[in-house]
C-alpha atoms as a PDB file:
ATOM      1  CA  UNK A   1      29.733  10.581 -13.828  1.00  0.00           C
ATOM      2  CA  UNK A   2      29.249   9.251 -17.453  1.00  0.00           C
ATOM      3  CA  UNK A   3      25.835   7.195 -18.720  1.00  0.00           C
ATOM      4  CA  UNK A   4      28.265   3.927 -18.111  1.00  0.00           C
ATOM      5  CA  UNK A   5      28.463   4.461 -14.185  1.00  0.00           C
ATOM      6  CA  UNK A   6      24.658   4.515 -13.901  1.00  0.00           C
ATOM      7  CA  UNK A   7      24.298   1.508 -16.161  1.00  0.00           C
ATOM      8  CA  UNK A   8      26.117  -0.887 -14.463  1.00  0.00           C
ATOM      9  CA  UNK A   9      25.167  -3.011 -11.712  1.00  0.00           C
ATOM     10  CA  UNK A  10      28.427  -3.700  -9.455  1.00  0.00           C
ATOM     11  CA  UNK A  11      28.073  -6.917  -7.263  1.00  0.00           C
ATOM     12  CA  UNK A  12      31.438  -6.765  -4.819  1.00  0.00           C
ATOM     13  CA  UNK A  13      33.074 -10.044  -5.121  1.00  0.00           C
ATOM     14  CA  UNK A  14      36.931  -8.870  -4.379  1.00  0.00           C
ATOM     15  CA  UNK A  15      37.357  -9.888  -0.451  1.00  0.00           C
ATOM     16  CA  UNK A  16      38.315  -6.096  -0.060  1.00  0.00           C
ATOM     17  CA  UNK A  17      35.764  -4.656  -1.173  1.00  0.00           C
ATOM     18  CA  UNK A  18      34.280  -2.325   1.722  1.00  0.00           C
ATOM     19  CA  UNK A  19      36.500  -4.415   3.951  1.00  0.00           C
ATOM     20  CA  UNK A  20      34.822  -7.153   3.550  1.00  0.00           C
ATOM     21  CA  UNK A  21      36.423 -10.007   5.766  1.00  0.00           C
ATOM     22  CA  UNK A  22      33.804 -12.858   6.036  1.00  0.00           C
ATOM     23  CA  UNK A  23      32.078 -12.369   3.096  1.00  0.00           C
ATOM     24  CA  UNK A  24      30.525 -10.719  -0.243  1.00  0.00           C
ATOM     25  CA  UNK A  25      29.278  -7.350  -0.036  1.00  0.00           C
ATOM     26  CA  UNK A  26      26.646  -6.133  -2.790  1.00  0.00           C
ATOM     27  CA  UNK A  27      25.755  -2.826  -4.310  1.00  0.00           C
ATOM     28  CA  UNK A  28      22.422  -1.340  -5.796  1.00  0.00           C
ATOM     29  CA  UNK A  29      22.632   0.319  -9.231  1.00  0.00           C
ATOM     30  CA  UNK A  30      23.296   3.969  -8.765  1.00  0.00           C
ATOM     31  CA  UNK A  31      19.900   5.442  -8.612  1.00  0.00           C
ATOM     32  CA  UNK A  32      20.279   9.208 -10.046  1.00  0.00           C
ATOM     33  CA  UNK A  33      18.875  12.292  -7.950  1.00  0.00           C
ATOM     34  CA  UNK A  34      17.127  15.362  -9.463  1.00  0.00           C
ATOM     35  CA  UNK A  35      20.312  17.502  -8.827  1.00  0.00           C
ATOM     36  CA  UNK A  36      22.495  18.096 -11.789  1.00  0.00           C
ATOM     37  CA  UNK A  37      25.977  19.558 -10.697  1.00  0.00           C
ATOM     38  CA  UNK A  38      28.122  19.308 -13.773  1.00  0.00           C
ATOM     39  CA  UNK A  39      30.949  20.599 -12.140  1.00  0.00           C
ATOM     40  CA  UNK A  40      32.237  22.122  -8.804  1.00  0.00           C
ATOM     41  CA  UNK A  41      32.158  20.720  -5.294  1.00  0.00           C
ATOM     42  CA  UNK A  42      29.614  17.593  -4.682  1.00  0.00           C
ATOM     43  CA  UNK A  43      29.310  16.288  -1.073  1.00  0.00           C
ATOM     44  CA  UNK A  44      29.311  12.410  -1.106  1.00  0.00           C
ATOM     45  CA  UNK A  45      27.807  10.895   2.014  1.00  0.00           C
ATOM     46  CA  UNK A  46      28.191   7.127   3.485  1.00  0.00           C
ATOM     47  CA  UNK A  47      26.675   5.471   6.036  1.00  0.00           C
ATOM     48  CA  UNK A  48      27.850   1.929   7.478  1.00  0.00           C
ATOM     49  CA  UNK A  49      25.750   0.097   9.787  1.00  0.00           C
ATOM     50  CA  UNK A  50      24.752  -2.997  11.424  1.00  0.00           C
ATOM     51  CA  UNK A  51      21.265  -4.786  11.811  1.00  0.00           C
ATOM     52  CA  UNK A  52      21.223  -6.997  15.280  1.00  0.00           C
ATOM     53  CA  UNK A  53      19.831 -10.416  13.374  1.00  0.00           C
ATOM     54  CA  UNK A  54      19.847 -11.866  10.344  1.00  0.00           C
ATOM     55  CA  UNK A  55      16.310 -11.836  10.504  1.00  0.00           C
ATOM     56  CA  UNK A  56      16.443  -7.997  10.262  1.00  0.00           C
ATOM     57  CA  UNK A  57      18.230  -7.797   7.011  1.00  0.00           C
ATOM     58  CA  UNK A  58      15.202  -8.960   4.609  1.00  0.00           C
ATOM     59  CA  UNK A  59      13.008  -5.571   6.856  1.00  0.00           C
ATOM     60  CA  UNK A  60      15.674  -2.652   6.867  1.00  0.00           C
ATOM     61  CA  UNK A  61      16.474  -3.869   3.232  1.00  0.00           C
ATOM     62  CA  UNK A  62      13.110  -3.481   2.078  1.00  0.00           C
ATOM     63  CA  UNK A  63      12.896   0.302   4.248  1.00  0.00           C
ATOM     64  CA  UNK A  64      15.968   1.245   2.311  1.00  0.00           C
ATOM     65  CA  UNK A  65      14.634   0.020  -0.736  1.00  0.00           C
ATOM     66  CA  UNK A  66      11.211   1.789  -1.095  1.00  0.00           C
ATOM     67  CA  UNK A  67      13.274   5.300  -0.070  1.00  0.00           C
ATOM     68  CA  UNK A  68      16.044   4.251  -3.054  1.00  0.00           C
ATOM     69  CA  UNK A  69      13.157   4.268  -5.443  1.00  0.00           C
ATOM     70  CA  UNK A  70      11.664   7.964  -4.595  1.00  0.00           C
ATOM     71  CA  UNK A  71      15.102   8.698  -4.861  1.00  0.00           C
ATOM     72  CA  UNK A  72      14.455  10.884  -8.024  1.00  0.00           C
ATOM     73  CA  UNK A  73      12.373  13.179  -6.166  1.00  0.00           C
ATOM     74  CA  UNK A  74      14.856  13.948  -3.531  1.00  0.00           C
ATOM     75  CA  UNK A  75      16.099  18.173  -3.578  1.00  0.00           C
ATOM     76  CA  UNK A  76      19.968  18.386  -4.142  1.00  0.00           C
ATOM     77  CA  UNK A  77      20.516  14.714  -4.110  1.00  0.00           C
ATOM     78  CA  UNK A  78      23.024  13.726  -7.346  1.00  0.00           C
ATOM     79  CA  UNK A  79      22.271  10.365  -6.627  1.00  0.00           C
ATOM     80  CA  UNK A  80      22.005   7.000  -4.183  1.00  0.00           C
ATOM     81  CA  UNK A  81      23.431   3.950  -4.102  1.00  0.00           C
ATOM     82  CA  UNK A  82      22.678   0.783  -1.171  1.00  0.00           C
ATOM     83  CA  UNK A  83      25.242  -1.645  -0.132  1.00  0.00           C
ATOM     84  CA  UNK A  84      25.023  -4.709   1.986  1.00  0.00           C
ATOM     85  CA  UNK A  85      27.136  -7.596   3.291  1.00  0.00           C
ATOM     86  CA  UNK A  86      25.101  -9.991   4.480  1.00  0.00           C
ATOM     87  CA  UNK A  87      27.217 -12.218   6.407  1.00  0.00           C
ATOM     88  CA  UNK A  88      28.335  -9.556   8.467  1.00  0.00           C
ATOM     89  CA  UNK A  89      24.797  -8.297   9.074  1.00  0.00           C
ATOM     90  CA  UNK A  90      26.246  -4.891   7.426  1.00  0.00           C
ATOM     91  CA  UNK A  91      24.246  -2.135   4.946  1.00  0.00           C
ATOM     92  CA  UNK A  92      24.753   1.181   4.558  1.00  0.00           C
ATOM     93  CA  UNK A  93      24.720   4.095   1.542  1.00  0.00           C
ATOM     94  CA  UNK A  94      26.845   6.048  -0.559  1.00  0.00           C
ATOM     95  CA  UNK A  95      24.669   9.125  -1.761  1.00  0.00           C
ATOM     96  CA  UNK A  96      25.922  12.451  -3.451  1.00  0.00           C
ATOM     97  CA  UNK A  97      24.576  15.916  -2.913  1.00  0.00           C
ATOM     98  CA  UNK A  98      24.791  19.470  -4.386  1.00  0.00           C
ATOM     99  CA  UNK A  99      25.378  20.893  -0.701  1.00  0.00           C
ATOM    100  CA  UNK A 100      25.941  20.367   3.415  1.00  0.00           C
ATOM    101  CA  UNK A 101      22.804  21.934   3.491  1.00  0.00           C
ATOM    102  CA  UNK A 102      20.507  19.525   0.796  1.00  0.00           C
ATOM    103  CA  UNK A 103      22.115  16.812   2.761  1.00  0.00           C
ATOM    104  CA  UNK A 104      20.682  18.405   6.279  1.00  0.00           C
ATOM    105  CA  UNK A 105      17.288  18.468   4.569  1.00  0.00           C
ATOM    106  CA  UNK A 106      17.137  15.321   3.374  1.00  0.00           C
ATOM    107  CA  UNK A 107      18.690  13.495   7.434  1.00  0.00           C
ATOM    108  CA  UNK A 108      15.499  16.115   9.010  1.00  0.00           C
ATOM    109  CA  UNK A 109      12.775  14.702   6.192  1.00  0.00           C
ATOM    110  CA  UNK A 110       9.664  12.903   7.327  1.00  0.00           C
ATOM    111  CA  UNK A 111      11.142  10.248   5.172  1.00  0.00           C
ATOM    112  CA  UNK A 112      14.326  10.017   6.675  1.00  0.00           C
ATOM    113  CA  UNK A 113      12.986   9.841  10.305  1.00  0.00           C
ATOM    114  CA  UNK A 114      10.233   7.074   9.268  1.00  0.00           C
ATOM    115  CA  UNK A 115      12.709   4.758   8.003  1.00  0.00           C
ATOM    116  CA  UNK A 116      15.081   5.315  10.869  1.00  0.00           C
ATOM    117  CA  UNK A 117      11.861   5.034  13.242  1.00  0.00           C
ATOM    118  CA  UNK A 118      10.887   1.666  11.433  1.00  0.00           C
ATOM    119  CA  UNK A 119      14.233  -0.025  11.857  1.00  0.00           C
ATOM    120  CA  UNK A 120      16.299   1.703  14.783  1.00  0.00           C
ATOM    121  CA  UNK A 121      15.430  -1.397  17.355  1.00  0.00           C
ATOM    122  CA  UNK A 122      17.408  -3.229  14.614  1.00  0.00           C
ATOM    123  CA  UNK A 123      20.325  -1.239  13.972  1.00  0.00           C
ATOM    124  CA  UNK A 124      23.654  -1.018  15.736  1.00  0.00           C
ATOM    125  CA  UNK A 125      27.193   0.363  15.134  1.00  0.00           C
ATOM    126  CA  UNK A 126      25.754   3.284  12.948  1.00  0.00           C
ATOM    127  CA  UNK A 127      28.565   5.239  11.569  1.00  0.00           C
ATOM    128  CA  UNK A 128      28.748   7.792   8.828  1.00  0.00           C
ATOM    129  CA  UNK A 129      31.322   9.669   6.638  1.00  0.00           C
ATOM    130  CA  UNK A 130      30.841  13.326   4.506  1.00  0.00           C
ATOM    131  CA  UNK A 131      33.322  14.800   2.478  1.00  0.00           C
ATOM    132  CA  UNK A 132      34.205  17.169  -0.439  1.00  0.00           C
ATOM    133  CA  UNK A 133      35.585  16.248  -4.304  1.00  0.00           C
ATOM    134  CA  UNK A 134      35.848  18.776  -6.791  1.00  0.00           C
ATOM    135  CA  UNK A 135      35.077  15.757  -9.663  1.00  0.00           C
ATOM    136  CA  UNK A 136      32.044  12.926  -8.391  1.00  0.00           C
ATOM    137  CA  UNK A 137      33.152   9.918 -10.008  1.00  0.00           C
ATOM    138  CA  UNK A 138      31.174   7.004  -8.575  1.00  0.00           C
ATOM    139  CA  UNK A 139      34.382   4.374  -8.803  1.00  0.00           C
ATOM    140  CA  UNK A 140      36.539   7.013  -6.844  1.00  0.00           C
ATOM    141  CA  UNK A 141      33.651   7.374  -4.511  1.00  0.00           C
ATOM    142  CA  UNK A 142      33.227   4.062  -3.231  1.00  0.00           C
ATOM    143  CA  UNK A 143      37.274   3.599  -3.189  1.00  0.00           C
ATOM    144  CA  UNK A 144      37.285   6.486  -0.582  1.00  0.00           C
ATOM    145  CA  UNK A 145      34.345   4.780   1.294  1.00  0.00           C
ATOM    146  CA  UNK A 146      35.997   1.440   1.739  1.00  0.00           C
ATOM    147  CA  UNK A 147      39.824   3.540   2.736  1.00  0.00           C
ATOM    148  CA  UNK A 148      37.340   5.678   5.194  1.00  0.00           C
ATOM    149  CA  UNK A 149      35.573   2.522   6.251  1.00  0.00           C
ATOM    150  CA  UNK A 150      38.921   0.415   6.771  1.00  0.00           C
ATOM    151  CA  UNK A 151      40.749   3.441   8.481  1.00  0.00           C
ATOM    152  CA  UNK A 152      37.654   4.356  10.938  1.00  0.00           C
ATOM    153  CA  UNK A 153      37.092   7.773   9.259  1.00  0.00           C
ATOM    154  CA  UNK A 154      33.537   6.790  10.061  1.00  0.00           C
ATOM    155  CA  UNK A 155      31.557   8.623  12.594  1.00  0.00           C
ATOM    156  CA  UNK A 156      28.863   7.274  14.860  1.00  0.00           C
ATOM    157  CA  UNK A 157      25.552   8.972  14.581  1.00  0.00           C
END
């Protein structure tokens, strides 16, 4: 991933973006990790759920938020990115990691489990998708999140 891709801050306005269908769907700035995989296999991670009011956007946004900015001290992470559609009552991740097993670490954190703790009564449909690529490149990334997303590739946690 070049200096560019971290730079830029990518607001999804195509209607197809992350399958949107009633709506505009916006991303964070990717927020780099402490890992530092030049090359080789990188494990890309995305989550895709559903909060049961608007009235619990503004709190599980503001959860995923604070953990987005101590993203720099998170072991094997490459980076983090947020995404919401508000609309649709829809936010999720896209988050790349040196292995299966930094990944592991990071889902069994104190961390992790507060923030799902805070905001589980408000969540719904929670689905996930992991896979391989030899070469991260952010764009590519979130195009094989939306084809996952639109295909169901997801699975629910």
């Amino acid at each position: 991933m070049d200096e560019e891709e971290h730079e830029r801050v990518r607001p999804m306005v195509n209607s197809e973006r992350l399958s949107t269908q009633n709506g505009v769907a916006l991303r964070t700035p990717w927020q780099p990790g402490p890992g530092a995989k030049p090359g080789g296999p990188v494990l890309v991670s995305f989550t895709d759920f559903r909060v049961r009011g608007f009235r619990h956007l503004l709190p599980v946004s503001r959860t995923a938020t604070a953990v987005r900015r101590e993203w720099g001290t998170r072991r094997g992470s490459l980076g983090l990115a947020l995404w919401v559609r508000p609309i649709d009552r829809r936010l999720g991740s896209l988050s790349a990691w040196e292995s299966e097993e930094d990944l592991q670490r990071w889902i069994g954190s104190d961390d992790h489990g507060d923030a799902v703790r805070a905001n589980k009564a408000h969540m719904w449909n929670i689905a996930s998708a992991t896979w391989e690529t030899d070469n991260f490149v952010l764009a590519e990334a979130w195009q094989e999140a939306e084809r996952r997303q639109r295909a169901g590739e997801s699975n629910g946690i």
